[in-house]
Structure formats: structure tokens, C-alpha cells
PDB file of N, CA and C in Angstrom:
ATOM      1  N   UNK A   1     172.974  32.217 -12.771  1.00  0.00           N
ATOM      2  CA  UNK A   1     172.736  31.085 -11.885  1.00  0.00           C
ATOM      3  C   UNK A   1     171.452  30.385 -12.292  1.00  0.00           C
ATOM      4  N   UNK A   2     171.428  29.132 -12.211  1.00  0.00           N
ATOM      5  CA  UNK A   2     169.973  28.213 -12.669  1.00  0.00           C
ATOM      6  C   UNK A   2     169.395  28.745 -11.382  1.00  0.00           C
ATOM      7  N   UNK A   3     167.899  27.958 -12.083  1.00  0.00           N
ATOM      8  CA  UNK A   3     166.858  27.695 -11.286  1.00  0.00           C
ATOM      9  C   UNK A   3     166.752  27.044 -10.113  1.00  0.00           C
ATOM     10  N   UNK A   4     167.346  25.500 -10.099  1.00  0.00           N
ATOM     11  CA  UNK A   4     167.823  25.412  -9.111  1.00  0.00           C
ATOM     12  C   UNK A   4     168.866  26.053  -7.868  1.00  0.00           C
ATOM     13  N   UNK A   5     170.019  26.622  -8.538  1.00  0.00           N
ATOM     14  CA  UNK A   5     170.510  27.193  -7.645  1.00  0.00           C
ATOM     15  C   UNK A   5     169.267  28.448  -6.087  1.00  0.00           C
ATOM     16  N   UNK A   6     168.596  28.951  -6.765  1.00  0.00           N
ATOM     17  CA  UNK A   6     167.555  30.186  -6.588  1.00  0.00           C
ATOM     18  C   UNK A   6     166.882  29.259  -5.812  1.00  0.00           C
ATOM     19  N   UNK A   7     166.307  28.036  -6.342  1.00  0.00           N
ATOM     20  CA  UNK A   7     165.437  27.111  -5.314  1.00  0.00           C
ATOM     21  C   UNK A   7     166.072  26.642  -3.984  1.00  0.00           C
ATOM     22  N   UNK A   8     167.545  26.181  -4.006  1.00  0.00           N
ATOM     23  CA  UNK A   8     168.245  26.017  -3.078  1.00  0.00           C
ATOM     24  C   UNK A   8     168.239  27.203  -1.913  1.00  0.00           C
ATOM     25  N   UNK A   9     168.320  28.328  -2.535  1.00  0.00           N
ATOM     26  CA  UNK A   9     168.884  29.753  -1.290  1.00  0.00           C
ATOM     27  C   UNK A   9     167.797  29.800  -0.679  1.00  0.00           C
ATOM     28  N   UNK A  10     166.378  29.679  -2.001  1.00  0.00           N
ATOM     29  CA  UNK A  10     165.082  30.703  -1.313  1.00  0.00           C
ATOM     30  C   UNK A  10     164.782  30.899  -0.061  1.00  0.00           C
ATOM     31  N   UNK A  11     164.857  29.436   0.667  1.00  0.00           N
ATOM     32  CA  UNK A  11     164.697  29.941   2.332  1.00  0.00           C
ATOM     33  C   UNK A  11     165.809  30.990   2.762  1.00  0.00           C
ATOM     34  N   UNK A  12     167.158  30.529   2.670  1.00  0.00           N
ATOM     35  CA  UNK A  12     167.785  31.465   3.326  1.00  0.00           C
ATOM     36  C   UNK A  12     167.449  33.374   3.100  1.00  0.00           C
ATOM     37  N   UNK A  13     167.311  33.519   1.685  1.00  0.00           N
ATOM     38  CA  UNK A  13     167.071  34.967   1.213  1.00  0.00           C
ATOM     39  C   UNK A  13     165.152  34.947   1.797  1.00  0.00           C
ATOM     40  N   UNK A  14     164.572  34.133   2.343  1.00  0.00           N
ATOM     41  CA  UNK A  14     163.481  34.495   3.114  1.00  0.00           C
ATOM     42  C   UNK A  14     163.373  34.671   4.411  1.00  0.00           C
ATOM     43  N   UNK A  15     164.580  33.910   5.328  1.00  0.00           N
ATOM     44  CA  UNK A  15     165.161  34.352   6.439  1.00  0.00           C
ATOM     45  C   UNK A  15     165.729  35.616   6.469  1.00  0.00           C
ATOM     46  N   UNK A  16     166.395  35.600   5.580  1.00  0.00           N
ATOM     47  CA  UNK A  16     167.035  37.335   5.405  1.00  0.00           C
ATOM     48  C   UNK A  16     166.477  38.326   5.305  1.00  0.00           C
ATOM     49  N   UNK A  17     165.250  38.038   4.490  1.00  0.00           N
ATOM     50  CA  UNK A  17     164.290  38.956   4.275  1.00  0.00           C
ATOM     51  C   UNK A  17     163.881  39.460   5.761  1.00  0.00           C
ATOM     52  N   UNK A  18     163.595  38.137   6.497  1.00  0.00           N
ATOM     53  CA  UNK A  18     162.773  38.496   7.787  1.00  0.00           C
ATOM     54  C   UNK A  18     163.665  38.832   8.761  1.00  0.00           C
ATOM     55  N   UNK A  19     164.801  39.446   8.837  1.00  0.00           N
ATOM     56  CA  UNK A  19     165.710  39.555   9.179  1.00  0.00           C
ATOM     57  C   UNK A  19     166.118  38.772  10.184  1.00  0.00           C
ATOM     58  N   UNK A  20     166.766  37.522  10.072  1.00  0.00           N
ATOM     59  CA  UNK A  20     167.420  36.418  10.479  1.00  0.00           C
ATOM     60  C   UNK A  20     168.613  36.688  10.058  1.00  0.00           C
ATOM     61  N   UNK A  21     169.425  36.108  10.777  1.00  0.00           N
ATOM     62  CA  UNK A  21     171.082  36.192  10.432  1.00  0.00           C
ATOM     63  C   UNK A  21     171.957  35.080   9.919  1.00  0.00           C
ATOM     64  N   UNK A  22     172.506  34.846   8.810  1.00  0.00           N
ATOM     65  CA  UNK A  22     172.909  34.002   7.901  1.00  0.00           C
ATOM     66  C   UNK A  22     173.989  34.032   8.530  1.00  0.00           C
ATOM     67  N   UNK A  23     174.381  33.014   8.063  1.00  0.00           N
ATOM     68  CA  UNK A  23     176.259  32.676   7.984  1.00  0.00           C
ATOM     69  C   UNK A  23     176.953  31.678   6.365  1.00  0.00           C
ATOM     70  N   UNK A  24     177.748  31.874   6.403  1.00  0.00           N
ATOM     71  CA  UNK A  24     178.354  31.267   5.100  1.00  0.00           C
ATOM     72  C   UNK A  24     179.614  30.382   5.896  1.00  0.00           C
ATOM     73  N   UNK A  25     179.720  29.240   5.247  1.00  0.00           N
ATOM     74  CA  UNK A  25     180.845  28.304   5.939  1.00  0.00           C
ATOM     75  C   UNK A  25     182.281  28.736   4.824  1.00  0.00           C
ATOM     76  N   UNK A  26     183.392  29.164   5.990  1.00  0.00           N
ATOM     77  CA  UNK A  26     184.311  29.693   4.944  1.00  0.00           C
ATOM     78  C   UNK A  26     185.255  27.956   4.957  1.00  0.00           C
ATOM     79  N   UNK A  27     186.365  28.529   3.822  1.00  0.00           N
ATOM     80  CA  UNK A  27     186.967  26.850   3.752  1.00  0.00           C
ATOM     81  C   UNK A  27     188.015  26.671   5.098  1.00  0.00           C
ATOM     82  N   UNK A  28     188.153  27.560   6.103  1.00  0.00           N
ATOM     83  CA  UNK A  28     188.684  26.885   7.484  1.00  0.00           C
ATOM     84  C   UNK A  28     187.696  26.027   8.324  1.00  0.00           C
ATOM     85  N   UNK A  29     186.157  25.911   7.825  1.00  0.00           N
ATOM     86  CA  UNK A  29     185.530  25.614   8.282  1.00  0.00           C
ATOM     87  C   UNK A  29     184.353  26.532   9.625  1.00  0.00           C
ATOM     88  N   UNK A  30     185.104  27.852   9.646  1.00  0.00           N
ATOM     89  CA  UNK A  30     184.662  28.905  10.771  1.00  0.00           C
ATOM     90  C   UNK A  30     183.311  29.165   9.863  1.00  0.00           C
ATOM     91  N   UNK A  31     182.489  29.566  10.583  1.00  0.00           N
ATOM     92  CA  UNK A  31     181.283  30.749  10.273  1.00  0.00           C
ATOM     93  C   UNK A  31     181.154  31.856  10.312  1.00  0.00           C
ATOM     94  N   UNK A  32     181.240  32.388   8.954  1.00  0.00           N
ATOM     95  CA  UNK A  32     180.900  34.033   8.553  1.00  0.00           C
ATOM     96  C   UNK A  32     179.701  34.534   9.126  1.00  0.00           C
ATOM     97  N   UNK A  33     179.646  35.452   9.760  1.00  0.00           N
ATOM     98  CA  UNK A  33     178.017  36.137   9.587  1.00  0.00           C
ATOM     99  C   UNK A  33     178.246  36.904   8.400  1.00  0.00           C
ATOM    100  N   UNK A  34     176.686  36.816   8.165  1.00  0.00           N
ATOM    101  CA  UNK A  34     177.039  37.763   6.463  1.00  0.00           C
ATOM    102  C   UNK A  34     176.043  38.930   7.023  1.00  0.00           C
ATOM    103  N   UNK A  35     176.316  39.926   6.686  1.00  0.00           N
ATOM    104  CA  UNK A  35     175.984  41.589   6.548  1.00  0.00           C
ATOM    105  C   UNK A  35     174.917  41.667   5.365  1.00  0.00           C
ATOM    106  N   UNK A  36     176.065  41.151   3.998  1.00  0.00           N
ATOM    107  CA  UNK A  36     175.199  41.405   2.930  1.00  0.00           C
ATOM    108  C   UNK A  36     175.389  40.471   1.580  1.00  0.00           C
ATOM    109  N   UNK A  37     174.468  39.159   2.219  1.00  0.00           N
ATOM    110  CA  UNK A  37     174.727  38.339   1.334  1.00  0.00           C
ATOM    111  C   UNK A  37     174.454  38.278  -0.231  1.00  0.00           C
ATOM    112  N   UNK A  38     175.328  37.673  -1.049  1.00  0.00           N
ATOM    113  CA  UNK A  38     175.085  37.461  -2.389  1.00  0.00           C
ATOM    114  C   UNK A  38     174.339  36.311  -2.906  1.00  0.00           C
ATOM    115  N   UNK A  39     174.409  35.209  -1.938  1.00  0.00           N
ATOM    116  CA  UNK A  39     174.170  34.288  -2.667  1.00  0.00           C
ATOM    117  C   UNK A  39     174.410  33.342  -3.490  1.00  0.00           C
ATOM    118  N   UNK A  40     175.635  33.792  -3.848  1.00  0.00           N
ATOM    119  CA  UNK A  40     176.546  33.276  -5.092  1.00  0.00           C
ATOM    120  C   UNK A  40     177.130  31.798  -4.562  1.00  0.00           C
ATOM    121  N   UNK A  41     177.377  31.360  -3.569  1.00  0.00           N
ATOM    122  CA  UNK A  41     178.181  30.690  -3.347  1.00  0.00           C
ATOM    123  C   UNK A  41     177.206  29.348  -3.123  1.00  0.00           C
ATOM    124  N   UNK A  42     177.805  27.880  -2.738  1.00  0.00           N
ATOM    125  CA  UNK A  42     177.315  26.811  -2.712  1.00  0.00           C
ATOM    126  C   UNK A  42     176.075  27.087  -1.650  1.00  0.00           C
ATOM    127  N   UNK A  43     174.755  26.658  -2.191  1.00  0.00           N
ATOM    128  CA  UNK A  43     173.841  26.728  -0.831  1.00  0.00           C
ATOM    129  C   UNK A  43     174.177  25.674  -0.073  1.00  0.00           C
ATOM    130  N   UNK A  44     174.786  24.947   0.144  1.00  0.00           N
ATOM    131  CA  UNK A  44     175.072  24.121   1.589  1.00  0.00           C
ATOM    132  C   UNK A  44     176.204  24.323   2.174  1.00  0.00           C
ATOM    133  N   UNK A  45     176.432  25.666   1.562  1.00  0.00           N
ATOM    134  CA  UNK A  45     177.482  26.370   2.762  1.00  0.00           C
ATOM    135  C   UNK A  45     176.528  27.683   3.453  1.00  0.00           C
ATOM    136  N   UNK A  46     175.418  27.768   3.041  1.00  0.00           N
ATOM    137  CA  UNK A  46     174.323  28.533   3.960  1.00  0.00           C
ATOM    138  C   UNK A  46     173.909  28.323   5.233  1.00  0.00           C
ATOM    139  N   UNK A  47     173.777  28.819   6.352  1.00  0.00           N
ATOM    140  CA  UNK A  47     173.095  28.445   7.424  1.00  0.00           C
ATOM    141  C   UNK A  47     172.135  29.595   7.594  1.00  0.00           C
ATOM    142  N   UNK A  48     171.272  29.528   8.952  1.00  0.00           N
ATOM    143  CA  UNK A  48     170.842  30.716   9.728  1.00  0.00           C
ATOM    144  C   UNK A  48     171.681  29.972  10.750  1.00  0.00           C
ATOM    145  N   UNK A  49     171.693  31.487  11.675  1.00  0.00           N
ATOM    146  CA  UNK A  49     172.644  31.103  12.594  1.00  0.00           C
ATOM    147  C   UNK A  49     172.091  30.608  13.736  1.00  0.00           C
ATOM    148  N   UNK A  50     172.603  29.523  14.645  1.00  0.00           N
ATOM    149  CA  UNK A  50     171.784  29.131  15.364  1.00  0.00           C
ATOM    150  C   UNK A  50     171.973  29.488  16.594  1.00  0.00           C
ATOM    151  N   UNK A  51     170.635  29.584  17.378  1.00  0.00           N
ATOM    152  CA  UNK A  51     170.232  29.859  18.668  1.00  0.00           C
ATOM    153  C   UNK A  51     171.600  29.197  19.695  1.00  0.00           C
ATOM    154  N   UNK A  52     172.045  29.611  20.641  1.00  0.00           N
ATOM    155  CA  UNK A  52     172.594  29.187  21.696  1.00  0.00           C
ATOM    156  C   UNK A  52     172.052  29.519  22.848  1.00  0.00           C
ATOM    157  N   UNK A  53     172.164  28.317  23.478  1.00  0.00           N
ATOM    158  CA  UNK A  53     171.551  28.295  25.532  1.00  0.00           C
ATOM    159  C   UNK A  53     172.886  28.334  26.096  1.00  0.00           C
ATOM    160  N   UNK A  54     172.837  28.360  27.427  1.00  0.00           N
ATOM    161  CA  UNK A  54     173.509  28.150  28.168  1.00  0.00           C
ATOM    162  C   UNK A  54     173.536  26.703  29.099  1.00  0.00           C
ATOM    163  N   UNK A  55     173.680  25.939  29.611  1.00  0.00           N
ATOM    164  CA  UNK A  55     173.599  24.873  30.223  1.00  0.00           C
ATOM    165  C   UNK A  55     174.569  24.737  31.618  1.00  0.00           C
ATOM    166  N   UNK A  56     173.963  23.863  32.930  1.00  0.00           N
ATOM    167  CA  UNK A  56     174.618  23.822  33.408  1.00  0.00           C
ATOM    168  C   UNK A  56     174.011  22.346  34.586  1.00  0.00           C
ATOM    169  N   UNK A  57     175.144  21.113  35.115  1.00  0.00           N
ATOM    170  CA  UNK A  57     174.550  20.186  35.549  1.00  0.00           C
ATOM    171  C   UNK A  57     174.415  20.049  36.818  1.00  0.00           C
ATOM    172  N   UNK A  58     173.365  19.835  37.485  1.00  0.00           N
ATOM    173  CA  UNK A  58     173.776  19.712  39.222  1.00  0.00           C
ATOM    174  C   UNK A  58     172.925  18.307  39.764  1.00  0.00           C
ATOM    175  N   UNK A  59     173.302  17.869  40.577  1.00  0.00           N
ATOM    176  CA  UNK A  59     173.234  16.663  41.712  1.00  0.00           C
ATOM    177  C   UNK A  59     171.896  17.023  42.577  1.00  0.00           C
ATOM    178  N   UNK A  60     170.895  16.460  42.936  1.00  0.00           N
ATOM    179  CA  UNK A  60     169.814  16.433  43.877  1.00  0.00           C
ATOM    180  C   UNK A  60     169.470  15.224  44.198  1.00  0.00           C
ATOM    181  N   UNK A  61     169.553  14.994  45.608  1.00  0.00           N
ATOM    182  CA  UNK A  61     169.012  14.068  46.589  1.00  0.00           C
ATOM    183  C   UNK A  61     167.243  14.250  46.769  1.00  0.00           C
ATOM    184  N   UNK A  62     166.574  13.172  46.329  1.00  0.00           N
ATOM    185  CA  UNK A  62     165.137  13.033  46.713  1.00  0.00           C
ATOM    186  C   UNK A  62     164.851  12.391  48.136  1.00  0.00           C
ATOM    187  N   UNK A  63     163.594  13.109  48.641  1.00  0.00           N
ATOM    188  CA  UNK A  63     163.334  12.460  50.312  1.00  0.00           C
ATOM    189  C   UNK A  63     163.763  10.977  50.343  1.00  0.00           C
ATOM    190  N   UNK A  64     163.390   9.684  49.106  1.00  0.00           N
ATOM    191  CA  UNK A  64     163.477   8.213  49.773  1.00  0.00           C
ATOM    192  C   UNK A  64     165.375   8.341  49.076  1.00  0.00           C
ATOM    193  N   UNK A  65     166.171   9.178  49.305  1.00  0.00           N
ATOM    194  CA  UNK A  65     167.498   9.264  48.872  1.00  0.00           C
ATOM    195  C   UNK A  65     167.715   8.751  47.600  1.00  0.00           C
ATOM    196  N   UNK A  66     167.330   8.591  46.453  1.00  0.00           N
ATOM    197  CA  UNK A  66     167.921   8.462  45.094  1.00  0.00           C
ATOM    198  C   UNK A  66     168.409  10.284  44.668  1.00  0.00           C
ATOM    199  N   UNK A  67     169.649   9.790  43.757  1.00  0.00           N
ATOM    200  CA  UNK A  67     170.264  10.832  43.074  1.00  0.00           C
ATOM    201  C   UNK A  67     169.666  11.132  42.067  1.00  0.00           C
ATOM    202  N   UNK A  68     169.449  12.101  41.660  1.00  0.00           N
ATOM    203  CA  UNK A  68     169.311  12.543  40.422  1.00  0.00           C
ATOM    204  C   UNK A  68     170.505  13.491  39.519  1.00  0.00           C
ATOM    205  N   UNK A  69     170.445  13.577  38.217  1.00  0.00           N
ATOM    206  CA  UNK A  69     171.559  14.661  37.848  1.00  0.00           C
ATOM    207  C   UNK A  69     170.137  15.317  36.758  1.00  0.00           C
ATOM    208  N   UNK A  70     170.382  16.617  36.841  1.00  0.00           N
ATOM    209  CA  UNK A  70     169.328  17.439  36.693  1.00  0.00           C
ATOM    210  C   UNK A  70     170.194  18.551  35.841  1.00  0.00           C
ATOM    211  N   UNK A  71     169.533  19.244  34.909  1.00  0.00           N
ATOM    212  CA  UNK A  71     170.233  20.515  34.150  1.00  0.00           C
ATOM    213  C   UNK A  71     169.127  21.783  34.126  1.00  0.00           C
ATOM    214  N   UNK A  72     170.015  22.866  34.502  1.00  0.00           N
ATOM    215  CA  UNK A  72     169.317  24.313  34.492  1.00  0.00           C
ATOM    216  C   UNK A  72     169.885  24.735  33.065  1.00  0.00           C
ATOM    217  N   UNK A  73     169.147  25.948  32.845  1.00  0.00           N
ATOM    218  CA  UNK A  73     169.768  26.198  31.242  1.00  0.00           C
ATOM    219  C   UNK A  73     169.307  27.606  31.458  1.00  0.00           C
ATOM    220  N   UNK A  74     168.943  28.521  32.746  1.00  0.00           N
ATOM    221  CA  UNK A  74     168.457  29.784  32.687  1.00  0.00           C
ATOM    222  C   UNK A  74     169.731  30.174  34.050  1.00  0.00           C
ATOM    223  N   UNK A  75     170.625  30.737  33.579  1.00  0.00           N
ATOM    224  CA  UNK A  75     172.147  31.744  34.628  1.00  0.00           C
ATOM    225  C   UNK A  75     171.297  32.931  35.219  1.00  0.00           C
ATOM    226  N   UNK A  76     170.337  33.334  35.291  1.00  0.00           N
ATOM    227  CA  UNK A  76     169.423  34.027  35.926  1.00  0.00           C
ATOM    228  C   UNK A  76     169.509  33.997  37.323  1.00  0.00           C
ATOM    229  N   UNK A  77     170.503  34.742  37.898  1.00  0.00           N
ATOM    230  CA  UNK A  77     171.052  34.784  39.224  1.00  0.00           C
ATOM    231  C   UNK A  77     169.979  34.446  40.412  1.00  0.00           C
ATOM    232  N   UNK A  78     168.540  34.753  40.548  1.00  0.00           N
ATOM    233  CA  UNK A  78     167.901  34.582  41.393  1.00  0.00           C
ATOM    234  C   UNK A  78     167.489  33.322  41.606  1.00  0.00           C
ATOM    235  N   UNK A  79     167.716  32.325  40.258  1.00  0.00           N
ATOM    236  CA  UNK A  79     167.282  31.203  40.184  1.00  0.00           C
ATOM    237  C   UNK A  79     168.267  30.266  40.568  1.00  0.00           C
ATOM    238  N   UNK A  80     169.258  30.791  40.580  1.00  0.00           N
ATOM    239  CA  UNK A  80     170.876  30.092  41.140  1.00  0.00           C
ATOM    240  C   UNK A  80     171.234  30.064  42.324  1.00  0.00           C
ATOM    241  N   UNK A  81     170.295  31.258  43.041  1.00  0.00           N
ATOM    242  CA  UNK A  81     170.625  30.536  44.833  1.00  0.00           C
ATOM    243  C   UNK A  81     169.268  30.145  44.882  1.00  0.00           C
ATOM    244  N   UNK A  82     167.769  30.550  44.465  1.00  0.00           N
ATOM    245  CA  UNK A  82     166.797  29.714  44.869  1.00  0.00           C
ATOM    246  C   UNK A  82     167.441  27.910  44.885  1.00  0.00           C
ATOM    247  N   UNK A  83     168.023  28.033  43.844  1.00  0.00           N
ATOM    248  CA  UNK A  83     168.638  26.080  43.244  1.00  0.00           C
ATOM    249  C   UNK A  83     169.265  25.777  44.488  1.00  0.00           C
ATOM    250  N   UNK A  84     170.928  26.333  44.390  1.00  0.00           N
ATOM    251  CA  UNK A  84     171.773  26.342  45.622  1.00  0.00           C
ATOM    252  C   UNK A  84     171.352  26.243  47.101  1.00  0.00           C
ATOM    253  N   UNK A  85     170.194  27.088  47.278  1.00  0.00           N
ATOM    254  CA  UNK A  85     169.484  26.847  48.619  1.00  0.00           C
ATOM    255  C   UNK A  85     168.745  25.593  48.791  1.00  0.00           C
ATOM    256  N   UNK A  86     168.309  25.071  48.429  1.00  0.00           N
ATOM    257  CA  UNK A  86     167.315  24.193  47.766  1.00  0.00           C
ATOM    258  C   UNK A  86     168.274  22.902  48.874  1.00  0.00           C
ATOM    259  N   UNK A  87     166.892  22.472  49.791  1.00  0.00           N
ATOM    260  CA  UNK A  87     167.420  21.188  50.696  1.00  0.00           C
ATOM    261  C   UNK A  87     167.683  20.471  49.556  1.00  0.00           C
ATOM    262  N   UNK A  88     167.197  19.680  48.628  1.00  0.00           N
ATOM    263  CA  UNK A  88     168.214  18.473  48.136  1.00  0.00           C
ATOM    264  C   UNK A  88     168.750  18.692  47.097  1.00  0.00           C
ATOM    265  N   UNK A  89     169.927  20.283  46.994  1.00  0.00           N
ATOM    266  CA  UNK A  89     170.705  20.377  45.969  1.00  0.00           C
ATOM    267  C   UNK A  89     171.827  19.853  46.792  1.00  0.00           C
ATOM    268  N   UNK A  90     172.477  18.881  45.989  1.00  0.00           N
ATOM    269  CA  UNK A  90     173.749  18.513  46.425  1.00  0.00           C
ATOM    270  C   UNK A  90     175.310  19.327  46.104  1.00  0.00           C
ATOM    271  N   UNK A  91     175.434  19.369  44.784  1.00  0.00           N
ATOM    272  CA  UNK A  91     176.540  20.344  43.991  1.00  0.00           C
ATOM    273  C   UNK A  91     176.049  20.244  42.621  1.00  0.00           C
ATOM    274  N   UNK A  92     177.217  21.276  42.199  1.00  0.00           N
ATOM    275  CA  UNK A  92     177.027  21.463  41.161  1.00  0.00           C
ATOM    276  C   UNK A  92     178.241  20.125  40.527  1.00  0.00           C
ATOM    277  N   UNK A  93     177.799  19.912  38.955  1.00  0.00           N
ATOM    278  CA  UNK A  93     178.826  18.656  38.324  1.00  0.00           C
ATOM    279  C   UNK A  93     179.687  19.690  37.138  1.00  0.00           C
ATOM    280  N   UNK A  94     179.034  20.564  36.246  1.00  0.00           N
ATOM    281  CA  UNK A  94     179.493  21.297  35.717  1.00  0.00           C
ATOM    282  C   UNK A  94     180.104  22.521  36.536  1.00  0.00           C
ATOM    283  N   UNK A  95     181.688  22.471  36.167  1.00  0.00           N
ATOM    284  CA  UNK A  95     182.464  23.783  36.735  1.00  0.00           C
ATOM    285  C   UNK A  95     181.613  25.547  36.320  1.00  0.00           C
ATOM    286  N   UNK A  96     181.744  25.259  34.805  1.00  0.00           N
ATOM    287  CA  UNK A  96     180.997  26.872  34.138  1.00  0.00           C
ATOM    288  C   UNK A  96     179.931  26.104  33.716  1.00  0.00           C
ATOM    289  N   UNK A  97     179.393  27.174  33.026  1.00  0.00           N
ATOM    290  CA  UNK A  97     178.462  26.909  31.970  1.00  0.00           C
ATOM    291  C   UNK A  97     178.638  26.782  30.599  1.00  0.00           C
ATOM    292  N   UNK A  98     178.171  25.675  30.001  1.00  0.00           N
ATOM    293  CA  UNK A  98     178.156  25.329  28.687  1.00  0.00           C
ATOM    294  C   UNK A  98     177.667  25.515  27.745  1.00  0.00           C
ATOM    295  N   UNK A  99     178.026  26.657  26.602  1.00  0.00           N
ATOM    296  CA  UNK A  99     177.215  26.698  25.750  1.00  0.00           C
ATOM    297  C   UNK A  99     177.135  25.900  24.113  1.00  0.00           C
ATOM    298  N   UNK A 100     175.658  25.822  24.275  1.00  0.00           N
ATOM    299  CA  UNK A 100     174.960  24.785  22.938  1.00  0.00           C
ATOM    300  C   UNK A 100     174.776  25.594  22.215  1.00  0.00           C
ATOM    301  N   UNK A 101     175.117  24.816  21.074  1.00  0.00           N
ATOM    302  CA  UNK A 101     174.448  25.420  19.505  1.00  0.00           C
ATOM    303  C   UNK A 101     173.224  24.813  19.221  1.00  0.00           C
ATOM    304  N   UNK A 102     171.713  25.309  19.326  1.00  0.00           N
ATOM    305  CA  UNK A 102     170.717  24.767  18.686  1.00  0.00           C
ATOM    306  C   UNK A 102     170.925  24.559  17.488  1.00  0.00           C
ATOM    307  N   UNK A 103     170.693  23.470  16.622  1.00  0.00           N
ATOM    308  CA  UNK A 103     170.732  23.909  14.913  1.00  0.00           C
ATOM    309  C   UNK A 103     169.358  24.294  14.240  1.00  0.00           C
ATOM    310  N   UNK A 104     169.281  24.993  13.411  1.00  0.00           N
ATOM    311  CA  UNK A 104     168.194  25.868  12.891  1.00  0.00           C
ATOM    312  C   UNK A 104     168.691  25.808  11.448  1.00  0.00           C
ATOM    313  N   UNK A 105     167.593  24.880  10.862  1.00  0.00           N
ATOM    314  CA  UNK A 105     168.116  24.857   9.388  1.00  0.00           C
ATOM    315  C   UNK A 105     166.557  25.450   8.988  1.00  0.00           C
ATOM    316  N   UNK A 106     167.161  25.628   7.544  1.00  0.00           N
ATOM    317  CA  UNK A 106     165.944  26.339   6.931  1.00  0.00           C
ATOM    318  C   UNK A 106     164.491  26.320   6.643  1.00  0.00           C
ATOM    319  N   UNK A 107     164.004  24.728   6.656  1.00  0.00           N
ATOM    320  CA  UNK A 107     162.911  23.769   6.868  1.00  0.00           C
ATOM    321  C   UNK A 107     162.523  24.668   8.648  1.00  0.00           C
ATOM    322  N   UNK A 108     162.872  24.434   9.301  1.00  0.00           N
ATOM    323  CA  UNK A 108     162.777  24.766  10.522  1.00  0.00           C
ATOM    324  C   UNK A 108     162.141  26.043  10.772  1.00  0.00           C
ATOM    325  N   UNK A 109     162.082  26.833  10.232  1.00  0.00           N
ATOM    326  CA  UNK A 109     162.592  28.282  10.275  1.00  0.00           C
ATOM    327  C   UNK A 109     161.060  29.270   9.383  1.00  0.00           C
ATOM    328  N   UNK A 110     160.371  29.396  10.021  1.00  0.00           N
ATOM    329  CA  UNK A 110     159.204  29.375   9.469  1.00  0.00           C
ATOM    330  C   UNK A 110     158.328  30.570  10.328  1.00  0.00           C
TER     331      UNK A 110
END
């Protein structure tokens, strides 16, 4: 493999090093986690894998009555009826909770 190729991975095999968790994009388009990467393959089918939150949207009435739509992102049960109790929670807008993919590319990742 060139030089370049090696320049391309280095972050990822320095994430790896630090034990971060890679993925490889297979050709269905799904994401591999890799165990024990080679390297061999196109580096812009490399990732680290990225962080996911949880998300979720709810409705609140302020004292001079404007709406707001507001998002929690912590399912931390105590914080879900403190919310729910809460004089100007109105409802919830999201049924479940939604989860995000942060993206975490290798620049990033430091």
C-alpha cells in the first residue's frame, strides 16, 4: 500500500489505538463494527462510530402564554416527571424517543 494510502487511515488506526470503535461501510451500505481492522480497504469507507443521544419534543406554555416547543435529550426517569409535573408542560409532540447519530469524523476526534 502507498504512502498515501497509510496517510489516509492514520487517524482511524490512532482512534483504534485509543480504543475507539471503527466501522467499515460494507457495499449494502450497513456499518460493520470492526473487531480487527486491516486497513486494507478504501479509507472513505472508514468511520469511528458515532455517538448517539436520545431525543425527545414537548410543548410549554410561558406565564404571558406563548408556546414554546422545547427538546429533552436525557430519558432519565426522574427528570421525566420533574418535566411532566412541571405547571407549563403542556404534552409531549414526540410519541418515543428518537435516536441521533452524532457524526464523529476523524479531524474531530482528538
Amino acid at each position: 500500500m502507498s504512502p498515501q494510502h497509510w496517510k489516509a487511515v492514520l487517524p482511524f488506526v490512532q482512534a483504534f489505538a485509543e480504543g475507539k470503535t471503527l466501522q467499515q461501510k460494507l457495499l449494502t451500505g450497513e456499518w460493520k463494527t470492526l473487531t480487527d481492522p486491516y486497513f486494507s480497504g478504501n479509507p472513505k469507507t472508514y468511520r469511528i462510530k458515532p455517538i448517539t443521544i436520545k431525543s425527545r419534543r414537548y410543548l410549554w406554555k410561558n406565564d404571558a402564554g406563548f408556546f414554546t416547543i422545547s427538546i429533552i435529550n436525557n430519558p432519565a426517569t426522574e427528570q421525566l416527571k420533574w418535566l411532566q409535573d412541571w405547571e407549563y408542560f403542556v404534552k409531549w409532540i414526540d410519541e418515543d424517543w428518537v435516536e441521533h447519530e452524532l457524526p464523529t469524523t476523524a479531524e474531530t476526534v482528538k
